[in-house]
C-alpha atoms as a PDB file:
ATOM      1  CA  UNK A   1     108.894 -97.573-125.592  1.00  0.00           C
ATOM      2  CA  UNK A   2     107.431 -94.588-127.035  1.00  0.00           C
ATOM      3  CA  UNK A   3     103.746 -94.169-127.349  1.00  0.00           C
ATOM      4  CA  UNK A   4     101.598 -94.390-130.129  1.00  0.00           C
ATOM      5  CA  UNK A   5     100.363 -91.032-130.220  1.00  0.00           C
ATOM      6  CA  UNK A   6     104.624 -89.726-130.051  1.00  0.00           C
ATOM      7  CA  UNK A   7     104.936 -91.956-133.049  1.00  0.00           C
ATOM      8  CA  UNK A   8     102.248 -90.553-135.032  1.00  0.00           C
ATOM      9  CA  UNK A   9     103.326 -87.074-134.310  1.00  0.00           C
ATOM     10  CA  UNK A  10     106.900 -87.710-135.143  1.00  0.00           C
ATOM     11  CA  UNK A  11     106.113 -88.612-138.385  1.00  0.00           C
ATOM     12  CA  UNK A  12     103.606 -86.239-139.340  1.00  0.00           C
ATOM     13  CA  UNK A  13     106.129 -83.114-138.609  1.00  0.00           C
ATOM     14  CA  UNK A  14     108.759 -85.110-140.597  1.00  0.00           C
ATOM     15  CA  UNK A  15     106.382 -84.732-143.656  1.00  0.00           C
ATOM     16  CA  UNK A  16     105.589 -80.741-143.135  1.00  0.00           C
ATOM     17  CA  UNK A  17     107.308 -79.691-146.381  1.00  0.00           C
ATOM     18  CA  UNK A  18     109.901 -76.974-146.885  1.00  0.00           C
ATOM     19  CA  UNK A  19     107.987 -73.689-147.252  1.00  0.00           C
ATOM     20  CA  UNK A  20     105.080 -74.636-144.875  1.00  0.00           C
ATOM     21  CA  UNK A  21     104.515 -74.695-141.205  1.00  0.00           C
ATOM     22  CA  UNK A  22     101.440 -76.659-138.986  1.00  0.00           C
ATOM     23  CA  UNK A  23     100.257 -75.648-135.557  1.00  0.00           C
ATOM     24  CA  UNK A  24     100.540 -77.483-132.340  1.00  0.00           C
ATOM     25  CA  UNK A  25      96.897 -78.171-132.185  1.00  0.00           C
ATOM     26  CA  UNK A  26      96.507 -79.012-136.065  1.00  0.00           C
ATOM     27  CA  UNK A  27      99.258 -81.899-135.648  1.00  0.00           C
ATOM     28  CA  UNK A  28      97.625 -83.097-132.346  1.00  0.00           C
ATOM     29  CA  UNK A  29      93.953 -83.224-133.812  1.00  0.00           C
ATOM     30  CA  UNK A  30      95.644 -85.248-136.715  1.00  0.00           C
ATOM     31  CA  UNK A  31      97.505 -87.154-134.317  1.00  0.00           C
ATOM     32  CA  UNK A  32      94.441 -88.288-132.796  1.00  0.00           C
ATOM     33  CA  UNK A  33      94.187 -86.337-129.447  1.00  0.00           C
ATOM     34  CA  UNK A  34      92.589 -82.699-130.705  1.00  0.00           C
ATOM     35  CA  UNK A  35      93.347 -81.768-127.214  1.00  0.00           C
ATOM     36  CA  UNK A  36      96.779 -82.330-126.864  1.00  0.00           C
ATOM     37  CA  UNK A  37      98.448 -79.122-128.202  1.00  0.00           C
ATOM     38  CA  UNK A  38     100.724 -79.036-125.527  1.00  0.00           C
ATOM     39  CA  UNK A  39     102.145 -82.835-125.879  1.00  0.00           C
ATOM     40  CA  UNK A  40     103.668 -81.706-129.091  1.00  0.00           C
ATOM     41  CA  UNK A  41     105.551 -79.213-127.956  1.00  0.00           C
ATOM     42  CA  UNK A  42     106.740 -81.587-125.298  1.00  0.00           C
ATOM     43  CA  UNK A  43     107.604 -83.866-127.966  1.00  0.00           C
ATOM     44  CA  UNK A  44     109.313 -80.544-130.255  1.00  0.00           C
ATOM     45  CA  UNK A  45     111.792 -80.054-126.795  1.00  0.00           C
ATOM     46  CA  UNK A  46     112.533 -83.690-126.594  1.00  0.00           C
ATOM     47  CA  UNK A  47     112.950 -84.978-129.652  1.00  0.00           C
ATOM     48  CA  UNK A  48     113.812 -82.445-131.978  1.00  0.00           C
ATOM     49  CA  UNK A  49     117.609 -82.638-132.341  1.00  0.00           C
ATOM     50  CA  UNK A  50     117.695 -86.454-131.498  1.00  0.00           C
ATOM     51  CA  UNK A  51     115.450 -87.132-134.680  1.00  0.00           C
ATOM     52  CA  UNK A  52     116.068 -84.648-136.984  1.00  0.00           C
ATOM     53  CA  UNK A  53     112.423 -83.105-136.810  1.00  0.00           C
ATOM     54  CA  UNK A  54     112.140 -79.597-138.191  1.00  0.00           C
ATOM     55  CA  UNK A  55     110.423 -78.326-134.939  1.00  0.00           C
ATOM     56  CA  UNK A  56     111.109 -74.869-136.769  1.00  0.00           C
ATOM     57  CA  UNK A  57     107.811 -75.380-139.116  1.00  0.00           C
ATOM     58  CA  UNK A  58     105.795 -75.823-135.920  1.00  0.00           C
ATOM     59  CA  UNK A  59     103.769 -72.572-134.973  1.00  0.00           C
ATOM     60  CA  UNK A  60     101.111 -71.439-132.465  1.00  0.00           C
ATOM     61  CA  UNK A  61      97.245 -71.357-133.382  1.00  0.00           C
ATOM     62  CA  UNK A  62      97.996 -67.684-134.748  1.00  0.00           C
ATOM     63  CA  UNK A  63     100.859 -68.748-137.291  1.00  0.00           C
ATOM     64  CA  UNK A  64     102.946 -67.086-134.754  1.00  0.00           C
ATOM     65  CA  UNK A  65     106.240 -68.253-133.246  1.00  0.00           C
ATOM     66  CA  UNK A  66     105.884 -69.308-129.414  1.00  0.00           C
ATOM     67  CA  UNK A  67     109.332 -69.127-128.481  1.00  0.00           C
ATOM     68  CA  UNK A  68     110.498 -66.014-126.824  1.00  0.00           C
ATOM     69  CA  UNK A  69     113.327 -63.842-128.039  1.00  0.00           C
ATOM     70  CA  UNK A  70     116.539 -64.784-127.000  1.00  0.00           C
ATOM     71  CA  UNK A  71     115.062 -68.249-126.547  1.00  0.00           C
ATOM     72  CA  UNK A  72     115.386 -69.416-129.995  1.00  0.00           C
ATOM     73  CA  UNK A  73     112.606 -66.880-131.690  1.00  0.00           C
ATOM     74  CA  UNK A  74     115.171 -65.352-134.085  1.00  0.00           C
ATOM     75  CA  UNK A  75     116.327 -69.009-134.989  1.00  0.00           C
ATOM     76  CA  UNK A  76     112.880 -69.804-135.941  1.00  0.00           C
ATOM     77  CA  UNK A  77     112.371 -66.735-137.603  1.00  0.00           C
ATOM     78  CA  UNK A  78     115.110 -66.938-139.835  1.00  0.00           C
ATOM     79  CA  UNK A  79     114.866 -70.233-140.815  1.00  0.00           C
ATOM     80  CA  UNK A  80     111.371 -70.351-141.859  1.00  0.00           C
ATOM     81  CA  UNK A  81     112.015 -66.844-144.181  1.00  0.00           C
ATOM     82  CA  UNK A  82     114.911 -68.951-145.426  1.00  0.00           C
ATOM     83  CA  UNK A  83     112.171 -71.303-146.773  1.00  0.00           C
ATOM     84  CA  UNK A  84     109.931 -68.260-148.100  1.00  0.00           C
ATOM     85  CA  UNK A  85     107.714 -68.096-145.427  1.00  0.00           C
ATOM     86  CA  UNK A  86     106.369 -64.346-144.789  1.00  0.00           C
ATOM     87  CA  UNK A  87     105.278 -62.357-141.601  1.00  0.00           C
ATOM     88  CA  UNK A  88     103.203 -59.654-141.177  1.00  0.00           C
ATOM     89  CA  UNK A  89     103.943 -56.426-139.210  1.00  0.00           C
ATOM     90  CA  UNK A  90     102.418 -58.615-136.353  1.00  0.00           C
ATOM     91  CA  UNK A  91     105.507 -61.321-136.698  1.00  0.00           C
ATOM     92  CA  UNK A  92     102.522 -64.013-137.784  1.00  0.00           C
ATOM     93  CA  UNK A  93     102.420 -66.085-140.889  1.00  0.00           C
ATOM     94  CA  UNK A  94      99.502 -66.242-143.114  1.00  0.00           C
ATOM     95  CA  UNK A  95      97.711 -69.797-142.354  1.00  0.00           C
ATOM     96  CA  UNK A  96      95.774 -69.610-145.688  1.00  0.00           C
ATOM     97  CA  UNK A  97      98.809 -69.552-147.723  1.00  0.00           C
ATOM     98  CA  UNK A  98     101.446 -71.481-145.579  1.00  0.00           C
ATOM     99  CA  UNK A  99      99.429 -74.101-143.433  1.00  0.00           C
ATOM    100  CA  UNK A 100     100.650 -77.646-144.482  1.00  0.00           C
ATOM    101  CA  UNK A 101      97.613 -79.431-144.882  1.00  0.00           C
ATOM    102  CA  UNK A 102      98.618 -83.533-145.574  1.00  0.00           C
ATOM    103  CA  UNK A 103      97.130 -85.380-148.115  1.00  0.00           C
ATOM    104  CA  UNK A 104      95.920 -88.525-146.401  1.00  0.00           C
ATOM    105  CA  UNK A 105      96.348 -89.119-142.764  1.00  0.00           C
END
């Protein structure tokens, strides 16, 4: 049985639209465990494929992509500029303008 808190998150990264991305410690705060940054990314790994979650609009803290090259960076890469999302010469998205923010919890 999976735990409340894997529930919430679940759904919450089904709703981050096309064209947007959310952090690891955004969706755990809205979740319900601020602290927990790490548990979605744990959730990302396991779940991902097996229900159809776009762990691809899921970013680090810095609107950066945690995944190393060769490990599925350039996957992630190219599928978010598929969606319109720009990086800077730093490889990091701009929160302001592409930071899914939902509107209720």
């Amino acid at each position: 049985m999976l735990n409340q808190f894997t529930l919430k998150v679940k759904t919450l990264i089904k709703q981050i639209p096309e064209g947007k991305v959310c952090t690891y410690g955004f969706l755990a705060g809205l979740a319900g465990n601020p602290g927990a940054a790490r548990q979605i990314a744990r959730i990302l790994h396991s779940c991902s494929e097996k229900d159809g979650l776009p762990w691809h609009r899921v970013v680090n803290r810095y609107g950066k992509i945690s995944l190393r090259p060769d490990d599925g960076y350039e996957i992630q890469k190219q599928r978010l500029e598929t969606e319109g999302i720009a990086f800077d010469s730093n490889g990091a998205i701009c929160l302001d303008s592409f930071l899914w923010m939902p509107l209720r919890l």
